[in-house]
N, C-alpha and C. Protein backbone atom coordinates (compact mmCIF):
# COMPACT_ATOMS: atom_id res chain seq x y z
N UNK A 1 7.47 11.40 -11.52
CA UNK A 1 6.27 12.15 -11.15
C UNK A 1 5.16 11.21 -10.73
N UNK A 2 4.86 10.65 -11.69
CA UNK A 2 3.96 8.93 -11.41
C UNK A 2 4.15 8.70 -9.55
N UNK A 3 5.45 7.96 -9.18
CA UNK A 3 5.52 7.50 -8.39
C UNK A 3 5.24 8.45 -7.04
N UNK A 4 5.91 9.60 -7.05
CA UNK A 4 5.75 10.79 -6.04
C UNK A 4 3.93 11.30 -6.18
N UNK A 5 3.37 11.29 -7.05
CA UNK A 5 2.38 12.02 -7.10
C UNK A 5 1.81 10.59 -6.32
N UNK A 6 2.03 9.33 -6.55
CA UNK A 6 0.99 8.28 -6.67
C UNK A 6 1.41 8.62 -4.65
N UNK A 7 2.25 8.57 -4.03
CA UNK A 7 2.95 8.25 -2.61
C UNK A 7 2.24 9.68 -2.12
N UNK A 8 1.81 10.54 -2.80
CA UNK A 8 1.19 11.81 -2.29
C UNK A 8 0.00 11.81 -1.68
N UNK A 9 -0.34 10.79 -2.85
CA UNK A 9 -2.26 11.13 -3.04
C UNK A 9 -2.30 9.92 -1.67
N UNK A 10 -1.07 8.74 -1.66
CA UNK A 10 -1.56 7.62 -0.37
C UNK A 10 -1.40 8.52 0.99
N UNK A 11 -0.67 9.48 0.63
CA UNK A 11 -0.64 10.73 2.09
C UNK A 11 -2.22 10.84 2.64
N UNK A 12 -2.36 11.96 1.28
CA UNK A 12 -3.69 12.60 1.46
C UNK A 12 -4.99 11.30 1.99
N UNK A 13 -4.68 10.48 1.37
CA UNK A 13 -5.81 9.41 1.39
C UNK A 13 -5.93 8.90 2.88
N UNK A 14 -4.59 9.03 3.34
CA UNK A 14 -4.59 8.45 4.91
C UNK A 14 -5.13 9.59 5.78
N UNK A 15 -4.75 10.67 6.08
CA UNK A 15 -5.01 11.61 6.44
C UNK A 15 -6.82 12.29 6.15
N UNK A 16 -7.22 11.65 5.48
CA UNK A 16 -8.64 12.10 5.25
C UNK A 16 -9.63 10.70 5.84
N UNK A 17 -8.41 8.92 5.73
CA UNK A 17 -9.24 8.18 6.33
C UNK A 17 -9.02 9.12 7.76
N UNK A 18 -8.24 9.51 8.34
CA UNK A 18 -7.85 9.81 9.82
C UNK A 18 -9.01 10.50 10.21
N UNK A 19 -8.99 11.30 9.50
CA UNK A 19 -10.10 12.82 9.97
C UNK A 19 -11.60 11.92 9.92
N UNK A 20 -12.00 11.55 9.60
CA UNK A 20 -13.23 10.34 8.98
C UNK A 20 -13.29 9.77 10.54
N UNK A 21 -12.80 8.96 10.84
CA UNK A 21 -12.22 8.23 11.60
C UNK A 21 -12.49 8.83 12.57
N UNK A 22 -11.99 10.04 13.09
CA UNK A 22 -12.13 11.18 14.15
C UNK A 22 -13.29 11.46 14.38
N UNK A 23 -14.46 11.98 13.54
CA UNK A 23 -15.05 12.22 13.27
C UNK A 23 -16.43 11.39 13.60
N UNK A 24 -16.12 10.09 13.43
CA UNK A 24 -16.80 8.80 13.68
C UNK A 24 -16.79 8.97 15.26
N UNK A 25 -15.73 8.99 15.01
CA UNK A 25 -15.60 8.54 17.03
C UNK A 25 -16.60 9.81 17.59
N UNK A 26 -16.51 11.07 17.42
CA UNK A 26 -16.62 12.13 18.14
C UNK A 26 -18.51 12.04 18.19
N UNK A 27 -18.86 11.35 17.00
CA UNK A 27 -20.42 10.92 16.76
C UNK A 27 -20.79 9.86 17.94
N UNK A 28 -19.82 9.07 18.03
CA UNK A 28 -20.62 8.00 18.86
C UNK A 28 -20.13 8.28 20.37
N UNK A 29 -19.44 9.41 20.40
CA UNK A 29 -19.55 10.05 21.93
C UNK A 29 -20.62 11.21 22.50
N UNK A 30 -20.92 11.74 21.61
CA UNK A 30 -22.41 12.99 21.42
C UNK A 30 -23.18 12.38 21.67
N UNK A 31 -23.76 11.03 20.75
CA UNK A 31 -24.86 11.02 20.53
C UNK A 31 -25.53 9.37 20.76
């Protein structure tokens, strides 16, 4: 459980740097 939960949360963690990331960019094209 440890190991799967720990390989989960590095999912989630990438996927939220991603969106961040996206997000950044879409700022310094607006504005």
């Amino acid at each position: 459980m440890g190991g799967w939960g720990a390989g989960l949360r590095g999912v989630v963690a990438s996927i939220v740097v991603s969106v961040n990331s996206k997000k950044n960019y879409l700022k310094l094209i607006y504005h």
